[in-house]
C-alpha atoms as a PDB file:
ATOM      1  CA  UNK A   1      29.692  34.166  34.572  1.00  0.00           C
ATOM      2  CA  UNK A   2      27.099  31.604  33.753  1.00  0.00           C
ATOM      3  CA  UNK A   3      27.556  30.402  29.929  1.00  0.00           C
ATOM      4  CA  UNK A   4      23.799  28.421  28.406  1.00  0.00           C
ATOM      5  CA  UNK A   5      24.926  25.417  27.086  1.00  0.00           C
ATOM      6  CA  UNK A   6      24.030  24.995  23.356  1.00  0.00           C
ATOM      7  CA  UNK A   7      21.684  22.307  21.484  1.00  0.00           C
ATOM      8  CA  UNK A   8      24.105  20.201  19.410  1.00  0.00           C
ATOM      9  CA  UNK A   9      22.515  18.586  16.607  1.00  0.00           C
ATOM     10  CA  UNK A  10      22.565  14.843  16.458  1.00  0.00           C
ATOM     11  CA  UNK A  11      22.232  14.242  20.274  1.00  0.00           C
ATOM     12  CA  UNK A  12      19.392  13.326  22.020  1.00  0.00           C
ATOM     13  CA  UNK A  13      18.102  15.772  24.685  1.00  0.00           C
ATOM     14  CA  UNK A  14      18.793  15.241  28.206  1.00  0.00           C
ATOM     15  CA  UNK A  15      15.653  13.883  30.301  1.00  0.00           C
ATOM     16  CA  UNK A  16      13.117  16.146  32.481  1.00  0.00           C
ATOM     17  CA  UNK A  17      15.061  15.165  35.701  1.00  0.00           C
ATOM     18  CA  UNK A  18      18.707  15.849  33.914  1.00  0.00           C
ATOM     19  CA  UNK A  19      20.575  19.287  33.089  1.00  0.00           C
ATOM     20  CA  UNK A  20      18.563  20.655  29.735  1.00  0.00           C
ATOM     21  CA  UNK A  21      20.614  22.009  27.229  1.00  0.00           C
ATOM     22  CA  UNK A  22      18.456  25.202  26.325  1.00  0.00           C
ATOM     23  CA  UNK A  23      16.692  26.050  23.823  1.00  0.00           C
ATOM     24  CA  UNK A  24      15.292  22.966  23.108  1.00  0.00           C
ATOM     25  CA  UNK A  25      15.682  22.184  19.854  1.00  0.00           C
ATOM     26  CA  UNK A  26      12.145  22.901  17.472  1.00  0.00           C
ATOM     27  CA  UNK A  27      10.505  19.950  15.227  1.00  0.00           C
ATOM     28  CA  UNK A  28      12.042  20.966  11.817  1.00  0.00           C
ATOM     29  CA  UNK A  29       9.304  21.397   9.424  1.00  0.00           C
ATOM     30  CA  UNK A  30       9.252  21.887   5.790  1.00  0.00           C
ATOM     31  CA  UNK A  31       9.073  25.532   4.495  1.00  0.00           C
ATOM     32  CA  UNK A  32       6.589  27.228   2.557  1.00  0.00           C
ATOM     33  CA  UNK A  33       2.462  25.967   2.887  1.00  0.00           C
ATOM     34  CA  UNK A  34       0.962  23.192   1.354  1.00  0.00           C
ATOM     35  CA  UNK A  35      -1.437  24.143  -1.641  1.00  0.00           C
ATOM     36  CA  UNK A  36      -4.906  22.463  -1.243  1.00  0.00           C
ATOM     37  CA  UNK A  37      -5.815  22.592  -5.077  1.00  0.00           C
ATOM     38  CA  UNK A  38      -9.670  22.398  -5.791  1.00  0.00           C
ATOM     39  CA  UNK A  39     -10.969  20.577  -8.801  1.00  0.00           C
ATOM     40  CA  UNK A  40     -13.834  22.742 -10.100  1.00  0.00           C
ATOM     41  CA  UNK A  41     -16.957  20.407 -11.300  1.00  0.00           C
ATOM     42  CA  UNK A  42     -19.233  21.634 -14.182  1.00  0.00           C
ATOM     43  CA  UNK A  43     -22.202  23.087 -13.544  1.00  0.00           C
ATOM     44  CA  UNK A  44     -24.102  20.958 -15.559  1.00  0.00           C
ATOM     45  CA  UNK A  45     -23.630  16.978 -14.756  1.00  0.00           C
ATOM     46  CA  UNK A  46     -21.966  15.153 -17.945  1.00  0.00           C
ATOM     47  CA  UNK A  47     -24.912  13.199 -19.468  1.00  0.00           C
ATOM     48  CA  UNK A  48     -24.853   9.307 -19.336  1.00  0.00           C
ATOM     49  CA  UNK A  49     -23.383   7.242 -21.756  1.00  0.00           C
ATOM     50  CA  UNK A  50     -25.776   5.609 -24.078  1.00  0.00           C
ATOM     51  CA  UNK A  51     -26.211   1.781 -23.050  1.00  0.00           C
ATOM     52  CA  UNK A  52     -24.261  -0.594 -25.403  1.00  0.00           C
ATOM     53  CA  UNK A  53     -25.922  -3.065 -27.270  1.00  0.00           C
ATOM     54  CA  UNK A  54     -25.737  -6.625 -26.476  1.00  0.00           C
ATOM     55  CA  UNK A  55     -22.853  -8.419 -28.124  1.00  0.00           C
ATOM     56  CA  UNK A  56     -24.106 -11.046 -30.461  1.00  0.00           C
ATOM     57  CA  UNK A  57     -23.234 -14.565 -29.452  1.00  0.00           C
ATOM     58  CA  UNK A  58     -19.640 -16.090 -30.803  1.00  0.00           C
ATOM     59  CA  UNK A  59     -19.509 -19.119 -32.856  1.00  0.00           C
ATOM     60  CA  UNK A  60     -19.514 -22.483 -30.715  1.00  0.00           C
ATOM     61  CA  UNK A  61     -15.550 -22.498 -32.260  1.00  0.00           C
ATOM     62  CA  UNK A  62     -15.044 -18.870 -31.062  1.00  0.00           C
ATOM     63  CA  UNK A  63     -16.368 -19.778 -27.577  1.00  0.00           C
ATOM     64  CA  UNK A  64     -13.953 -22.676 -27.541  1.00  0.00           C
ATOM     65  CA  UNK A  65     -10.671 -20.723 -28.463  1.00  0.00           C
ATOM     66  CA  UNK A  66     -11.722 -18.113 -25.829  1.00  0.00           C
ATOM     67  CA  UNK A  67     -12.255 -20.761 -23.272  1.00  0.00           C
ATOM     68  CA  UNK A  68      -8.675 -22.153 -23.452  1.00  0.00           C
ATOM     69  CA  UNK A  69      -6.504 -20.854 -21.246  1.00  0.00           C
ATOM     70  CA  UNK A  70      -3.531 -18.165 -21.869  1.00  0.00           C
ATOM     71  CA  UNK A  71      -0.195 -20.327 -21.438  1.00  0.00           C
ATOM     72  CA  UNK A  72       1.521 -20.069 -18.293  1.00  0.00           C
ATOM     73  CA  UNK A  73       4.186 -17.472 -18.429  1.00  0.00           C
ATOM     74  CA  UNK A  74       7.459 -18.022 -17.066  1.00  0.00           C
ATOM     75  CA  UNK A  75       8.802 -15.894 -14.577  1.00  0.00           C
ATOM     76  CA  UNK A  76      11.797 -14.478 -15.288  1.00  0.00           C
ATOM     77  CA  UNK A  77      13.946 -12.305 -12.770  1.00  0.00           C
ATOM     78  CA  UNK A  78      14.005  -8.636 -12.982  1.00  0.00           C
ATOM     79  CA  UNK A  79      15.755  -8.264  -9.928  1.00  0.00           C
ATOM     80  CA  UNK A  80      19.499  -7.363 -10.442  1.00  0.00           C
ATOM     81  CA  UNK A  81      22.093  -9.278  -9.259  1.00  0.00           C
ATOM     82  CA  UNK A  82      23.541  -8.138  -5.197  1.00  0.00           C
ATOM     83  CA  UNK A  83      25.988  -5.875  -5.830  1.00  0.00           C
ATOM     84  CA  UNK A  84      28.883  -5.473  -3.331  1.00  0.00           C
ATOM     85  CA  UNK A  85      27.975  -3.325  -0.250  1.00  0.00           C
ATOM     86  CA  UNK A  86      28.974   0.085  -0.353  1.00  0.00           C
ATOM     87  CA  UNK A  87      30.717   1.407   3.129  1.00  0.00           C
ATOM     88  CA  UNK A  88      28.002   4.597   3.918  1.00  0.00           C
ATOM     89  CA  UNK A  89      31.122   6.722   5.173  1.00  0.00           C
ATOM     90  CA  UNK A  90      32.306   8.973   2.112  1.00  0.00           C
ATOM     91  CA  UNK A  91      36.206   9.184   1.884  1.00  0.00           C
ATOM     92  CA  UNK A  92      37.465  11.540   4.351  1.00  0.00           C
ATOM     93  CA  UNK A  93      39.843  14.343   2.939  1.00  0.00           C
ATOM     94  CA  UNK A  94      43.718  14.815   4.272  1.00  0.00           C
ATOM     95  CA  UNK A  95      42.774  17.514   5.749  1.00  0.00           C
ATOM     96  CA  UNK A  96      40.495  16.484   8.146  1.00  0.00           C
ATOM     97  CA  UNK A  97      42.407  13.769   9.463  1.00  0.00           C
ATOM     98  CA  UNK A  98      43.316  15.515  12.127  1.00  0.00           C
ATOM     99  CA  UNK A  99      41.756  14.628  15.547  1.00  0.00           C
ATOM    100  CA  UNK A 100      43.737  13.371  18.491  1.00  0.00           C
ATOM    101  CA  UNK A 101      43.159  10.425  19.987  1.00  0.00           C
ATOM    102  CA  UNK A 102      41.405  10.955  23.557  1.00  0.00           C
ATOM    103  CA  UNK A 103      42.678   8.378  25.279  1.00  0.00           C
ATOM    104  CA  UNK A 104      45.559   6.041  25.056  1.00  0.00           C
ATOM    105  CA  UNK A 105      43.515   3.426  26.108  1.00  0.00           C
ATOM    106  CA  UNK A 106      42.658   0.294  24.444  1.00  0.00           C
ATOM    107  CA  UNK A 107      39.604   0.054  21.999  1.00  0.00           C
ATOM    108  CA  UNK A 108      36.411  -2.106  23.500  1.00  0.00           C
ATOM    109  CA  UNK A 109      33.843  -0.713  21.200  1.00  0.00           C
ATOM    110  CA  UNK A 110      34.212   0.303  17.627  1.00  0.00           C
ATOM    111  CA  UNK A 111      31.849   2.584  15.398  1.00  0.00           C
ATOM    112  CA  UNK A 112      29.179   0.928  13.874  1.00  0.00           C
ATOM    113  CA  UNK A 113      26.744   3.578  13.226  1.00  0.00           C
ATOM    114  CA  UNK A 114      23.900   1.427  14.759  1.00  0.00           C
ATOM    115  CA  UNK A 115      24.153   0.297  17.915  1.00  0.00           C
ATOM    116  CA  UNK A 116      27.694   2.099  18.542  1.00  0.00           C
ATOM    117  CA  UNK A 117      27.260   5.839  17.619  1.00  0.00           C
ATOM    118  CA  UNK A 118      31.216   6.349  18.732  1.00  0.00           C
ATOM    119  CA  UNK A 119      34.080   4.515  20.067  1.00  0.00           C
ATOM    120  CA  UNK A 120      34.893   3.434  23.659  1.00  0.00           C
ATOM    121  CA  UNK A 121      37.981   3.235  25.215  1.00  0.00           C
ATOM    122  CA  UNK A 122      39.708   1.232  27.919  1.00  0.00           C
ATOM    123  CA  UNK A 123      41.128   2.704  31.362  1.00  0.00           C
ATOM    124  CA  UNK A 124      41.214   3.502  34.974  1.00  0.00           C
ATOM    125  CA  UNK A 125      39.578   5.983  37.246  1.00  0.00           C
ATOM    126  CA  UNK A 126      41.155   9.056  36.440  1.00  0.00           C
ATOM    127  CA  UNK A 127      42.628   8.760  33.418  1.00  0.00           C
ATOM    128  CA  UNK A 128      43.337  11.632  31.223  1.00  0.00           C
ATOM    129  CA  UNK A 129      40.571  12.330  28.411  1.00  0.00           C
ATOM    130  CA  UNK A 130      42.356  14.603  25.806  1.00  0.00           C
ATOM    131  CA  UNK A 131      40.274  17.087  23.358  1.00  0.00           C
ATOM    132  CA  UNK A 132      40.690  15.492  20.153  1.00  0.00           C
ATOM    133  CA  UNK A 133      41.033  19.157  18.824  1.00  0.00           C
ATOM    134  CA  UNK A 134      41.222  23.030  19.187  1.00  0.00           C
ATOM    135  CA  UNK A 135      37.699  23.995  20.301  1.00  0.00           C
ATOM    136  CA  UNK A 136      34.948  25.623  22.401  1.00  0.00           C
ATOM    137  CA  UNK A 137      33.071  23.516  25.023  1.00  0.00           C
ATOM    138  CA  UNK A 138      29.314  23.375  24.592  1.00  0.00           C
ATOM    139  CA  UNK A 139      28.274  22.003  27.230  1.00  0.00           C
ATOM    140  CA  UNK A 140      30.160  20.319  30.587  1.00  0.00           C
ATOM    141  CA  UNK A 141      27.660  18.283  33.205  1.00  0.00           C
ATOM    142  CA  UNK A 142      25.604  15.440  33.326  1.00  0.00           C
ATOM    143  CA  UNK A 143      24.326  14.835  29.657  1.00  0.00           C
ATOM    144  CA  UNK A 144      21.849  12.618  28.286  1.00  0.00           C
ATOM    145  CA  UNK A 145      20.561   9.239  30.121  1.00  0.00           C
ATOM    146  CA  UNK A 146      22.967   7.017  29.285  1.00  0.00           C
ATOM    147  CA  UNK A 147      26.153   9.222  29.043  1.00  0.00           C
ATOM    148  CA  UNK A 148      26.914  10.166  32.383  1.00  0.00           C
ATOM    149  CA  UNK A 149      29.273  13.534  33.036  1.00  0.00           C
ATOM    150  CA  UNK A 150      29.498  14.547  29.521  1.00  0.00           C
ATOM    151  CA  UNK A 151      31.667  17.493  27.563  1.00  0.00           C
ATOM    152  CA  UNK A 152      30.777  18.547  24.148  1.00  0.00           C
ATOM    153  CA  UNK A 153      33.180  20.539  22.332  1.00  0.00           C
ATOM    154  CA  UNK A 154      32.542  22.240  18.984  1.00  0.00           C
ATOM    155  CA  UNK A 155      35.620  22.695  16.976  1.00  0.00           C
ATOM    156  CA  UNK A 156      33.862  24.528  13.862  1.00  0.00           C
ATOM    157  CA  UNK A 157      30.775  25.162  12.044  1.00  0.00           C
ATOM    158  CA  UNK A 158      31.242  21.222  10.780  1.00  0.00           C
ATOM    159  CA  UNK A 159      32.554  19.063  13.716  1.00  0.00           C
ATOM    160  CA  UNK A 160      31.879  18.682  17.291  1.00  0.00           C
ATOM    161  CA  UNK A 161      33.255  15.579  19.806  1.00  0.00           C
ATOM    162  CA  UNK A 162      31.331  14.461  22.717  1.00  0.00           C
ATOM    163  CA  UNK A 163      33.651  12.681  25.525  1.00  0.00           C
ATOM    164  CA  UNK A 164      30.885  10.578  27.838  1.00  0.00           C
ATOM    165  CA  UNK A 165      31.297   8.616  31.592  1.00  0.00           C
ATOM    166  CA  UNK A 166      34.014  10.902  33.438  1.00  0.00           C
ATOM    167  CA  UNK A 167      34.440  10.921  36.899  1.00  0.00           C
ATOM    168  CA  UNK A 168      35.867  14.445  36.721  1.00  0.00           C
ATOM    169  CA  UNK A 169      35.478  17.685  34.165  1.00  0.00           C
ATOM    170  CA  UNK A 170      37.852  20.142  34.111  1.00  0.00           C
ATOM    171  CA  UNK A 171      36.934  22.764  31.726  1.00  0.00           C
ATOM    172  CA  UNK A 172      33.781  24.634  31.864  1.00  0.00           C
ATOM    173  CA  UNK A 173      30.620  25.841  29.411  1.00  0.00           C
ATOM    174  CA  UNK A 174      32.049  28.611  27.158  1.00  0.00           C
ATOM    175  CA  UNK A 175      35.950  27.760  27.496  1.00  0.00           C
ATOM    176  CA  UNK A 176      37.956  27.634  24.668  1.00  0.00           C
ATOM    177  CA  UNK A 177      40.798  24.515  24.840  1.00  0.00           C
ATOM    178  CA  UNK A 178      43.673  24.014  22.980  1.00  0.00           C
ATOM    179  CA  UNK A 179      44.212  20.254  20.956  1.00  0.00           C
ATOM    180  CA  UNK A 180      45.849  17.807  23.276  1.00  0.00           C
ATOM    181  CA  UNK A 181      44.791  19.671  26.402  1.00  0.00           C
ATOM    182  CA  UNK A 182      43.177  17.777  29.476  1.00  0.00           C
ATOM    183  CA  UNK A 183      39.640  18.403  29.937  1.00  0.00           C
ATOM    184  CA  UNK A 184      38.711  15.368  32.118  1.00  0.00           C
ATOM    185  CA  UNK A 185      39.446  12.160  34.023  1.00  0.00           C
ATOM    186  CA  UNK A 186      37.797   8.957  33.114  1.00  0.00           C
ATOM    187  CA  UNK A 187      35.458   7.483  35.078  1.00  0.00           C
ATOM    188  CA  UNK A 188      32.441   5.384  34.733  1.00  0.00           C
ATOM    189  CA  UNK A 189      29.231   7.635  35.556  1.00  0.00           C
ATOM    190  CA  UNK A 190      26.261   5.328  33.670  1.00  0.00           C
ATOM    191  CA  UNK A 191      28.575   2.622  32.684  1.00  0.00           C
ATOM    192  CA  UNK A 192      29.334  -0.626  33.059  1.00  0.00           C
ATOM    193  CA  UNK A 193      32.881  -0.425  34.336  1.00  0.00           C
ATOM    194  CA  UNK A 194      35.635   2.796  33.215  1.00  0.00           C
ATOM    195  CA  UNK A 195      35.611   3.433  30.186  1.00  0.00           C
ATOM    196  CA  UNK A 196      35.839   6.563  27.698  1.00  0.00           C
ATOM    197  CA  UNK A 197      33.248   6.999  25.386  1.00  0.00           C
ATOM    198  CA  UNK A 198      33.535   9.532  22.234  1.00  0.00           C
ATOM    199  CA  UNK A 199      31.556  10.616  19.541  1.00  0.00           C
ATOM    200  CA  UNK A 200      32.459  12.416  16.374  1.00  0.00           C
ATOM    201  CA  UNK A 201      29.822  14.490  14.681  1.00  0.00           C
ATOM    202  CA  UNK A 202      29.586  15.991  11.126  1.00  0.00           C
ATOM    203  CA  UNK A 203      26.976  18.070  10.271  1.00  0.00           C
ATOM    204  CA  UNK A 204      24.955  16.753  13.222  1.00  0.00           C
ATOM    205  CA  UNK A 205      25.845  13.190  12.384  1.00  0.00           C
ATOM    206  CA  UNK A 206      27.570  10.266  13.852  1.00  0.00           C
ATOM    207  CA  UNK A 207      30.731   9.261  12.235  1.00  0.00           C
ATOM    208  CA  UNK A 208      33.581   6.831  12.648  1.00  0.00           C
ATOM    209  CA  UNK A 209      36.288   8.696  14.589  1.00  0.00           C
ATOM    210  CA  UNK A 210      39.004   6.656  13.423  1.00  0.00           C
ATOM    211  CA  UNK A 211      38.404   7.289   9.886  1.00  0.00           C
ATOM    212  CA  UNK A 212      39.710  10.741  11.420  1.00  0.00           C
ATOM    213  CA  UNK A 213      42.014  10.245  13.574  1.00  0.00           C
ATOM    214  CA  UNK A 214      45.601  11.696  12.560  1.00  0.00           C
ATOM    215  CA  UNK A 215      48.641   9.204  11.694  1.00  0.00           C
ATOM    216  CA  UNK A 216      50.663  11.314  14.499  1.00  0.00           C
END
């Protein structure tokens, strides 16, 4: 039984010569029309304003007070001072502290949320990669460029973990695997050397794993 693999928001799509993930996701557009509102014009034109009269010459002293120039204003700052920078990742709850760790290997990459969307780990060929958490797999084959053999698993209607560059899968579209269980070997398909590479979604968006990692 073939399972479709599903659109996961927050990743990009796979390329015309990879594995789609069907349906491809739709532009999001805002809902409801735009009004185009029309501003009537009178039917008769406004008439023109009558034409002012000349103003009468100033005094010679006017004319010179007028002529001197405004003083110079001083600039003063209106900008506020820097404040400290605020960390963009929102407290996470007890309760959601609970993901595994995927690998045992050692950390190379951490989250930044710019150039690294997840964390990379350490290894050799064939490694175990672990699923962080209880879970359905979305989608198991080659992924996106740049990931290599790729297995998305979505735990809930909130989170879903990607696990990127295995050699090996072992679980399949549509399976259901348990927290802790095996689900592939590393490897180092589209990667510089073996490594692991997992992402943490909320809501369709990247977010530091370890922030969510459990203190087991």
């Amino acid at each position: 039984m073939h399972f479709k693999p599903q659109v996961v928001p927050g990743f990009p799509a796979p390329s015309p010569s990879r594995p789609l993930i069907p349906p491809r996701m739709a532009l999001a557009f805002a809902s409801g029309a735009l009004s185009v509102l029309l501003i009537g014009c009178a039917t008769k034109p406004a008439p023109a304003p009558a034409p002012k009269k000349a103003a009468s010459a100033k005094p010679a002293s006017s004319a010179r007070n007028d002529a001197r120039p405004a003083p110079e204003r001083r600039a003063r700052s209106s900008e506020p001072a820097p404040s400290t920078p605020v960390s963009p990742s929102a407290p996470v709850a007890k309760a959601e502290r609970n993901f595994l760790r995927p690998s045992n290997g050692t950390v190379i990459q951490r989250f930044d949320g710019r150039n690294s969307k997840g964390v990379d780990f350490a290894g050799s060929e064939g490694d175990p990669v672990i699923a962080a958490r209880d879970g359905k797999v979305v989608y198991a084959a080659v992924g996106p460029r740049g990931y290599g053999q790729l297995v998305m698993i979505k735990h809930d209607a909130t989170f879903v973990t990607a696990y990127a560059h295995n050699s090996k899968l072992l679980v399949k579209e549509g399976q259901s695997v348990k927290k802790g269980q095996v689900i592939a070997h590393m490897g180092r398909t589209e990667a510089d050397r073996v490594k692991l590479h997992f992402e943490l979604r909320r809501n369709g968006n990247a977010v530091d794993p370890n922030a969510y990692f459990s203190a087991d």
